[in-house]
Protein backbone atom coordinates (compact mmCIF):
# COMPACT_ATOMS: atom_id res chain seq x y z
CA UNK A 1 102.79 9.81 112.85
CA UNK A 2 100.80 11.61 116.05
CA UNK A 3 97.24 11.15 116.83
CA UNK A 4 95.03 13.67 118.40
CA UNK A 5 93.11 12.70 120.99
CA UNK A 6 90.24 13.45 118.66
CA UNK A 7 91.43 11.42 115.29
CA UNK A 8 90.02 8.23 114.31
CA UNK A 9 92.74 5.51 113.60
CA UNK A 10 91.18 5.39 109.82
CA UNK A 11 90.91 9.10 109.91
CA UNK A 12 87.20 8.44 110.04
CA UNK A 13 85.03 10.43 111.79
CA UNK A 14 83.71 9.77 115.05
CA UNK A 15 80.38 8.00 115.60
CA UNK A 16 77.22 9.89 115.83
CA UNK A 17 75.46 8.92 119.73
CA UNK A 18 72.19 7.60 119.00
CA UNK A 19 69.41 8.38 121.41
CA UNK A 20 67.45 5.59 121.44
CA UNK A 21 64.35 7.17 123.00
CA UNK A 22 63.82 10.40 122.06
CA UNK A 23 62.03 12.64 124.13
CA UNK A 24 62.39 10.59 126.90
CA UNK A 25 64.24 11.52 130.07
CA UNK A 26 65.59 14.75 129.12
CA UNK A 27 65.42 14.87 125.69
CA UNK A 28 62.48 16.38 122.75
CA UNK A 29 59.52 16.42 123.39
CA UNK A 30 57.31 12.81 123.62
CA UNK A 31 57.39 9.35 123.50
CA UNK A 32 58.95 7.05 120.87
CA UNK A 33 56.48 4.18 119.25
CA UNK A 34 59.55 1.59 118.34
CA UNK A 35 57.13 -0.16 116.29
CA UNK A 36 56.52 2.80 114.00
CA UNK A 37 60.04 4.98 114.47
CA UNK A 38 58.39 7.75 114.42
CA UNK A 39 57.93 9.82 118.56
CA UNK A 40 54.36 10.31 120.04
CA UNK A 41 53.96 14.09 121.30
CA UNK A 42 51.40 14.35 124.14
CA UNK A 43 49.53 17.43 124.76
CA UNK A 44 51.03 19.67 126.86
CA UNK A 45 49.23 20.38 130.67
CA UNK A 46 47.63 24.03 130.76
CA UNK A 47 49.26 25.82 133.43
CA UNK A 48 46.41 26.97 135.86
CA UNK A 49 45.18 30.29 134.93
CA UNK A 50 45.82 33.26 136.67
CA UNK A 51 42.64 34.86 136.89
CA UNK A 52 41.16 32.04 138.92
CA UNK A 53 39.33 32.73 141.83
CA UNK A 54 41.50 31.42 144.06
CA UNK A 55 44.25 33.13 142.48
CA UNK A 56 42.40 36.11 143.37
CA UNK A 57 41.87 35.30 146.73
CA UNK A 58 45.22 34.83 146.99
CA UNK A 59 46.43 37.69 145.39
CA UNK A 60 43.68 39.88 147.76
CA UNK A 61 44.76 38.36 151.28
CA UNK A 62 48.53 38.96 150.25
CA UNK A 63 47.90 42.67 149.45
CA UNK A 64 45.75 43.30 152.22
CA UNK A 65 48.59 41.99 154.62
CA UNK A 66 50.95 43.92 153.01
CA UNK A 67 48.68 47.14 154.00
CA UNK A 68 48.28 46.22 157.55
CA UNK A 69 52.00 45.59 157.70
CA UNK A 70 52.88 49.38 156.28
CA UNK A 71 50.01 50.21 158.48
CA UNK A 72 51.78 49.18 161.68
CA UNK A 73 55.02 50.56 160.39
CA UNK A 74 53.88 54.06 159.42
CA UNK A 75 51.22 54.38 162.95
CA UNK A 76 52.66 51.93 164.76
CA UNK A 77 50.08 53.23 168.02
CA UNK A 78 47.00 53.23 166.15
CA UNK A 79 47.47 49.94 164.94
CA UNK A 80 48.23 49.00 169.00
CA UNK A 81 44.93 50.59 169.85
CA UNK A 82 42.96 49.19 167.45
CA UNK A 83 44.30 45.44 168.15
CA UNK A 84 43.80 46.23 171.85
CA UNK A 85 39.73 47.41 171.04
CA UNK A 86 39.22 44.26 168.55
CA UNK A 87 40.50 41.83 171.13
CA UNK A 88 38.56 43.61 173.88
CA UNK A 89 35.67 43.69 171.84
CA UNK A 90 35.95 39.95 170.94
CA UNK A 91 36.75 39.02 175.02
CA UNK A 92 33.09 40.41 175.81
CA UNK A 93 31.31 38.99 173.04
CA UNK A 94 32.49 35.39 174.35
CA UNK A 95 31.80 36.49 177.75
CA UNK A 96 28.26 37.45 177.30
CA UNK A 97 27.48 34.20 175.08
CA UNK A 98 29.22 32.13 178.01
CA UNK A 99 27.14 34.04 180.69
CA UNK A 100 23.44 33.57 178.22
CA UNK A 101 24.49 29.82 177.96
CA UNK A 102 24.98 29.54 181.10
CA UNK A 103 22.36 30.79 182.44
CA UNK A 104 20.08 28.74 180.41
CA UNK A 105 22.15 25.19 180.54
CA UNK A 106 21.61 26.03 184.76
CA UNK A 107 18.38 26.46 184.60
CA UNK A 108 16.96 23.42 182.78
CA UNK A 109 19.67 21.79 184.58
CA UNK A 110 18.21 22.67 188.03
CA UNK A 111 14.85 22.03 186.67
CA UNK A 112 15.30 18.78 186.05
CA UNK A 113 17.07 18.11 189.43
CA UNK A 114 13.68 19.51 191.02
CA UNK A 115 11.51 18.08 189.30
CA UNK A 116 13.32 14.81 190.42
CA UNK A 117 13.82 15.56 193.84
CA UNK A 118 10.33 16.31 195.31
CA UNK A 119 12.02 19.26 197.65
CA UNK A 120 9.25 21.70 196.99
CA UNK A 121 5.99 20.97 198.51
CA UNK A 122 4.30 21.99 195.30
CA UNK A 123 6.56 20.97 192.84
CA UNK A 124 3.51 19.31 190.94
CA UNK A 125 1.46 23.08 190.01
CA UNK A 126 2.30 24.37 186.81
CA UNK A 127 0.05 27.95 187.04
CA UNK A 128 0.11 30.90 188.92
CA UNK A 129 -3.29 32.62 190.12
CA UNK A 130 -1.93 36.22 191.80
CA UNK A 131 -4.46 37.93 193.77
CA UNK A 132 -3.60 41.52 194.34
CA UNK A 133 -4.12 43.26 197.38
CA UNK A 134 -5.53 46.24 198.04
CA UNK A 135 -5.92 46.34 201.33
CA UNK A 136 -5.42 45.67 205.25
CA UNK A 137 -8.62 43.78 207.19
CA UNK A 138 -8.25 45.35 210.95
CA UNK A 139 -11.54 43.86 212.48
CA UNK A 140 -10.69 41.88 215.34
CA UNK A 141 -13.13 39.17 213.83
CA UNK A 142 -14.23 38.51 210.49
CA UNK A 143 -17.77 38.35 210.68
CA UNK A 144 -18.00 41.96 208.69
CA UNK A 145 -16.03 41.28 205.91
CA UNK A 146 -17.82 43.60 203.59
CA UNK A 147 -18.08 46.57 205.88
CA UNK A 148 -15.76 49.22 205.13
CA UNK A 149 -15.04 49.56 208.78
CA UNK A 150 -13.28 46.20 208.86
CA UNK A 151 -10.26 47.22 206.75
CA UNK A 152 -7.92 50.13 206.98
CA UNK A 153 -8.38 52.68 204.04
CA UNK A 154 -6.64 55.07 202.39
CA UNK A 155 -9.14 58.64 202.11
CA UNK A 156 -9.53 57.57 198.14
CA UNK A 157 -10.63 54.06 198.80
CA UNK A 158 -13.69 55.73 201.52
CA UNK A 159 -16.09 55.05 199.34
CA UNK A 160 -19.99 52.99 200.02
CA UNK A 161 -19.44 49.53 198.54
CA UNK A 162 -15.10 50.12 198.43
CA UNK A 163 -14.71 46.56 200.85
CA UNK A 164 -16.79 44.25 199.06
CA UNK A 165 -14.33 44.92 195.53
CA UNK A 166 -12.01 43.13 198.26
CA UNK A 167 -14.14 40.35 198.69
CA UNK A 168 -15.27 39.86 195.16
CA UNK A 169 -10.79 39.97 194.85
CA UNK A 170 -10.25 37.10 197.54
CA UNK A 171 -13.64 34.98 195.53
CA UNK A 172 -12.50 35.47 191.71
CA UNK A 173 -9.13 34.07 193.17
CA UNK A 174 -10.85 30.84 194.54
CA UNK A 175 -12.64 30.34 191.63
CA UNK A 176 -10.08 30.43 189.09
CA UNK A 177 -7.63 28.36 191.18
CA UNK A 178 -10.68 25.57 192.02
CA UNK A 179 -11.03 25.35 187.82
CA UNK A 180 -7.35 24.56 187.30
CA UNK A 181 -6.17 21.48 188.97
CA UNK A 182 -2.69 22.55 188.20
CA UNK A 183 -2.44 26.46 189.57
CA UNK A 184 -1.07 27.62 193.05
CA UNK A 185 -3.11 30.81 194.55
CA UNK A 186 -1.04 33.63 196.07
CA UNK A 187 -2.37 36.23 197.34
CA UNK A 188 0.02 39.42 197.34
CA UNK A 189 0.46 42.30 199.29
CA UNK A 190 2.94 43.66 202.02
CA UNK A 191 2.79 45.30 205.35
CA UNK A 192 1.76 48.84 203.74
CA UNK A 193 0.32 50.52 205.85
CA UNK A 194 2.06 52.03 209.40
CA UNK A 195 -1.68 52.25 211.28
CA UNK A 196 -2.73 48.81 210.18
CA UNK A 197 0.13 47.08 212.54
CA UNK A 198 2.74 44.55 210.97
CA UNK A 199 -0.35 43.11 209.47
CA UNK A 200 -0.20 42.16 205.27
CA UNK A 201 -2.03 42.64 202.51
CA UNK A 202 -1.94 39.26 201.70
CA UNK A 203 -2.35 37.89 205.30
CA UNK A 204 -5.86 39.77 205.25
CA UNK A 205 -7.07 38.35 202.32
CA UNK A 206 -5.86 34.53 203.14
CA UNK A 207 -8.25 35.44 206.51
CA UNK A 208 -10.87 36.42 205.11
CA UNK A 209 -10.98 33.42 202.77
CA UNK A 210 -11.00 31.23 205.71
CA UNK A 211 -13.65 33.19 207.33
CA UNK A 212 -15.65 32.51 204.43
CA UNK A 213 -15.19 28.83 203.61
CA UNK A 214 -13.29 29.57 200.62
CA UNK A 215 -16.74 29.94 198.71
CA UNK A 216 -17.83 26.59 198.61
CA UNK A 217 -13.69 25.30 197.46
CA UNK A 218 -11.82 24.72 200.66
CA UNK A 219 -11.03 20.94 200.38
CA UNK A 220 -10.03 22.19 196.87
CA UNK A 221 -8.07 25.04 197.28
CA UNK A 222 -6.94 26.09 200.54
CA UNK A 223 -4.22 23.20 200.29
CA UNK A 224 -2.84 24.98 197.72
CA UNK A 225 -3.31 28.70 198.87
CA UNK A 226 -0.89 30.75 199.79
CA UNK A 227 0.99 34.29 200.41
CA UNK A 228 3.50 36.86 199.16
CA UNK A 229 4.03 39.12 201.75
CA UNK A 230 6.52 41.81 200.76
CA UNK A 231 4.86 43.59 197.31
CA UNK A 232 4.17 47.43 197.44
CA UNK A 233 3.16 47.92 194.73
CA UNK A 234 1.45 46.46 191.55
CA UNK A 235 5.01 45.61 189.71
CA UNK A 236 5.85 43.91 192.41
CA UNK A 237 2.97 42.14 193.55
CA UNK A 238 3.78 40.14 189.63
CA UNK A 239 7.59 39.90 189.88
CA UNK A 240 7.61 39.05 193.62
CA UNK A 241 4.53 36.04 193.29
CA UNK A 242 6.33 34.30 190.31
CA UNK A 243 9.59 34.49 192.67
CA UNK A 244 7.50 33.47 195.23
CA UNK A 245 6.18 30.44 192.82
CA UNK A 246 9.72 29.29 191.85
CA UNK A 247 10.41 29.31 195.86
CA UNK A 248 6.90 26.50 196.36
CA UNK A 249 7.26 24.79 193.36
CA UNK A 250 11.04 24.98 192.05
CA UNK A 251 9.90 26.08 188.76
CA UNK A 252 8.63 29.40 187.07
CA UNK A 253 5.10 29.38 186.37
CA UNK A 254 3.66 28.15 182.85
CA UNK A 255 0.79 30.55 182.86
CA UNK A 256 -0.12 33.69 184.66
CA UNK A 257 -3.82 34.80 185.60
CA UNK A 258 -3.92 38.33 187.29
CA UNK A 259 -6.60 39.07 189.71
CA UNK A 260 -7.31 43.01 189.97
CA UNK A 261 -9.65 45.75 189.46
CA UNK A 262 -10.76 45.62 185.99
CA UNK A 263 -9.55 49.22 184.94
CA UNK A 264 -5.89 48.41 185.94
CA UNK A 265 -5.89 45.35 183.06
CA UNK A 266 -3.57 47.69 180.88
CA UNK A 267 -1.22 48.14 183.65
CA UNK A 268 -1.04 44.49 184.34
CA UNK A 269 -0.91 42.43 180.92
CA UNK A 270 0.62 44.93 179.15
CA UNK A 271 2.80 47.57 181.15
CA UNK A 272 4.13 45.31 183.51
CA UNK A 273 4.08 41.89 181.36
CA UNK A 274 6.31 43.61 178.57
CA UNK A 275 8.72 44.73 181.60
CA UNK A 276 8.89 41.01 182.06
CA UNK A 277 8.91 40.08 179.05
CA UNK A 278 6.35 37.15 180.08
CA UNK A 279 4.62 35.66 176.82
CA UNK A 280 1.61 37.86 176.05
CA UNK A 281 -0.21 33.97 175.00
CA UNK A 282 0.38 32.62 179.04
CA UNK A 283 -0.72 35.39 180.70
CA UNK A 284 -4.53 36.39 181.50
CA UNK A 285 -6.45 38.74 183.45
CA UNK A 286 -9.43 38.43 185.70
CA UNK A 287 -11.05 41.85 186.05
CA UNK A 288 -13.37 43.17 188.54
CA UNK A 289 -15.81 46.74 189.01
CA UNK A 290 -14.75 48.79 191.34
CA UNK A 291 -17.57 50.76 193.56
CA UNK A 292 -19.95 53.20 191.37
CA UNK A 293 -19.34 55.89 193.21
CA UNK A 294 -15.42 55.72 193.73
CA UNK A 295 -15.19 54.71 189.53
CA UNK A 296 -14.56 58.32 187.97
CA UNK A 297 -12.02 58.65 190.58
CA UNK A 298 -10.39 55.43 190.07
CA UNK A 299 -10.08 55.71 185.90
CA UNK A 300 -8.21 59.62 186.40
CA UNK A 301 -5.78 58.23 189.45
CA UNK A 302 -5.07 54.97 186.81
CA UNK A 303 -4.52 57.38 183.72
CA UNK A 304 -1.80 59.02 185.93
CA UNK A 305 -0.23 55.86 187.25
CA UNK A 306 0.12 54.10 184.39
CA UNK A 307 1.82 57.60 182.54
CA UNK A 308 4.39 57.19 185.62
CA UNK A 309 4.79 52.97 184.73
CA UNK A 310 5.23 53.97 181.17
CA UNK A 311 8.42 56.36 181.84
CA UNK A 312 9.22 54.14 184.68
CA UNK A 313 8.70 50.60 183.76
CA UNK A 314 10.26 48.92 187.05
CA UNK A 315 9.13 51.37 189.26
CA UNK A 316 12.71 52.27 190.26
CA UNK A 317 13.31 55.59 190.14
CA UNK A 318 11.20 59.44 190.88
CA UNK A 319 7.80 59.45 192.29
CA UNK A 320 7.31 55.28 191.67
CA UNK A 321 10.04 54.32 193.83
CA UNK A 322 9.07 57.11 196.71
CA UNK A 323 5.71 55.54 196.71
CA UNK A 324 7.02 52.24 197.33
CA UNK A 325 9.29 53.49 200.42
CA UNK A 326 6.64 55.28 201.96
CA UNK A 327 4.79 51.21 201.64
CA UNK A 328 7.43 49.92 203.99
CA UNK A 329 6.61 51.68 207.23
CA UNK A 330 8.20 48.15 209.18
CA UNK A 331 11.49 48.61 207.37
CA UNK A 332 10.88 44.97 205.72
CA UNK A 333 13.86 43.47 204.51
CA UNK A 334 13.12 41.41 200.94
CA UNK A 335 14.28 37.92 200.59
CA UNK A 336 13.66 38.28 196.78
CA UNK A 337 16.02 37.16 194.07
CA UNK A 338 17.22 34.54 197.05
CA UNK A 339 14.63 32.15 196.17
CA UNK A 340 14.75 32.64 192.27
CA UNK A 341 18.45 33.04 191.63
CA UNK A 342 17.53 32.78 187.86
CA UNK A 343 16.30 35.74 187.02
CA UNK A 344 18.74 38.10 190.19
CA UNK A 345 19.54 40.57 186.86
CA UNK A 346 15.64 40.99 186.18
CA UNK A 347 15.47 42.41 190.07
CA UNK A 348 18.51 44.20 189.62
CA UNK A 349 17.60 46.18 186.52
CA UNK A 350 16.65 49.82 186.60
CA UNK A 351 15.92 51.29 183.10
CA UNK A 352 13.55 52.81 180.96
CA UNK A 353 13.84 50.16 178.20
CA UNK A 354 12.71 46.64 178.75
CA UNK A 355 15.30 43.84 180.10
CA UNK A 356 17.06 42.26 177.88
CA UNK A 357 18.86 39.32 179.88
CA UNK A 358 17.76 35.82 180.05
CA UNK A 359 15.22 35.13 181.66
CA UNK A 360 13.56 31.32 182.01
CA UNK A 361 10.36 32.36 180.19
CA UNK A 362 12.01 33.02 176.76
């Protein structure tokens, strides 16, 4: 009698396999409580849905590669170019922050380093008084200060009364200096005129303050009184005096008080502070009258000036800038931005819209 592999010696049949844990490992679907026979089904983990956002996020950055990637194959140069713009476009961006930073991490860095080194011989003034000059004093003494023979004038300035606006200048000056402790007097004002001799503006008016005592102030302000001798103009007589300040004191100057006729106060604080960008709240101005009879006069040839500052706010360019070469008759060369390196693209800058680099005063 033959067997198959499959017969039972008893021709019984074969024993059922008996999973002892069902569900587990492999097999249905949950645990087995022995205890109870019977299987424990857990609750099945939700599959993460496919609207979430990320999902979308996902599903957006995928597609939108996929279009930049036919993009490049289907205009291969255009997709060059505009790579070549983005990254250019990026480059200068970083620049320009890096230069801005710069520029300002240098400066407070520097201004710490002079406030701590005591190389300036006024490193302890804080203010700026700017006298502007108006004129050269050609007496050979100074005993006839307010005589209009003393000074050499232009056929507009000819007027009864024209030298002792000077005066009244060179006095306001004093006086506002002698009330703050903290301010450094300039007076400013080049070699302008070609029949005056290499003689300044501001060399006249320092003079005639000594001839006159200071007013009253000397022990309290001539120590602290000096010049700017290169300005030919009213833009420059503010822009080259704070240079002049940083070059005394090693610092720009917290506050700003103008000394000038009183009609020109809308060419100072406002034409030529905007250009600056100086903070409207720091600076002031310390008007004077000019003569009675030379007044009329004086308000018409202002009207026109400032029109000229107001298409030309730096003075740089047309009838401004011939002006101010016919006011160097000595071929002067100006030291300026040498002793305020900080604000070199402020000097630099010829434009019709204000300056819009850093500058320490921000």
């Amino acid at each position: 009698m033959s067997f198959t592999p499959f017969d039972h010696p008893n021709n019984a049949p074969p024993p059922k396999s008996f999973i002892a844990y069902p569900g587990g490992g492999g097999g249905g679907g949950g645990d087995f409580d022995l205890e109870s026979g019977t299987s424990i089904r857990r609750p099945r983990k939700h599959r993460s849905s496919s609207s979430s956002p990320f999902h979308s996020l996902k599903m957006t950055v995928r597609s939108s590669c996929h279009r930049i990637q036919n993009f490049y194959k289907i205009h291969p140069f255009l997709a060059f170019a505009g790579s070549l713009l983005l990254g250019v476009a990026v480059l200068v961006v970083l620049l320009v922050s890096q230069s801005s930073y710069s520029g300002v991490d240098s400066y407070h860095r520097d201004f710490g380093a002079n406030e701590a080194s005591g190389d300036y011989p006024f490193a302890r003034l804080k203010n700026l008084v700017m006298v502007a000059g108006h004129s050269i004093y050609t007496s050979r003494s100074c005993e006839k200060v307010e005589e209009e023979g003393s000074w050499f004038l232009e056929p507009y300035q000819r007027n009864p009364g024209q030298a002792a606006t000077f005066v009244d200048h060179i006095r306001v000056g004093i006086e506002s200096a002698s009330s703050d402790e903290k301010a450094l007097l300039l007076f400013s004002g080049g070699e302008t005129r070609k029949d005056a001799g290499p003689r300044s503006e501001a060399q006249s008016y320092w003079a005639v303050a000594e001839s006159r005592g200071w007013f009253g102030k000397e022990k309290n302000v001539r120590w602290r009184a000096l010049t700017e001798e290169h300005a030919r103009d009213s833009f420059e007589n503010l822009l080259f005096s704070i240079c002049r300040f940083r070059e005394l004191t090693g610092v720009y100057p917290s506050n700003i008080t103008v000394v000038s006729y009183d009609f020109k106060e809308e060419r100072f604080a406002h034409l030529h502070r905007a250009a600056i960008r100086f903070p409207e709240r720091r600076f002031f101005y310390s008007g004077t009258p000019t003569s009675l009879t030379s007044r009329q006069a004086a308000l018409k040839g202002e009207h026109l000036v400032r029109l000229q500052f107001q298409k030309d706010p730096y003075g740089c360019q047309g009838l401004l800038h011939r002006k101010k070469l016919g006011r160097d008759p000595f071929h002067r060369t100006i030291p300026y931005p040498k002793g305020c390196p900080e604000i070199e693209d402020l000097f630099q800058y010829c434009g019709t819209t204000p300056f819009r680099g850093f500058l320490p005063w921000d």
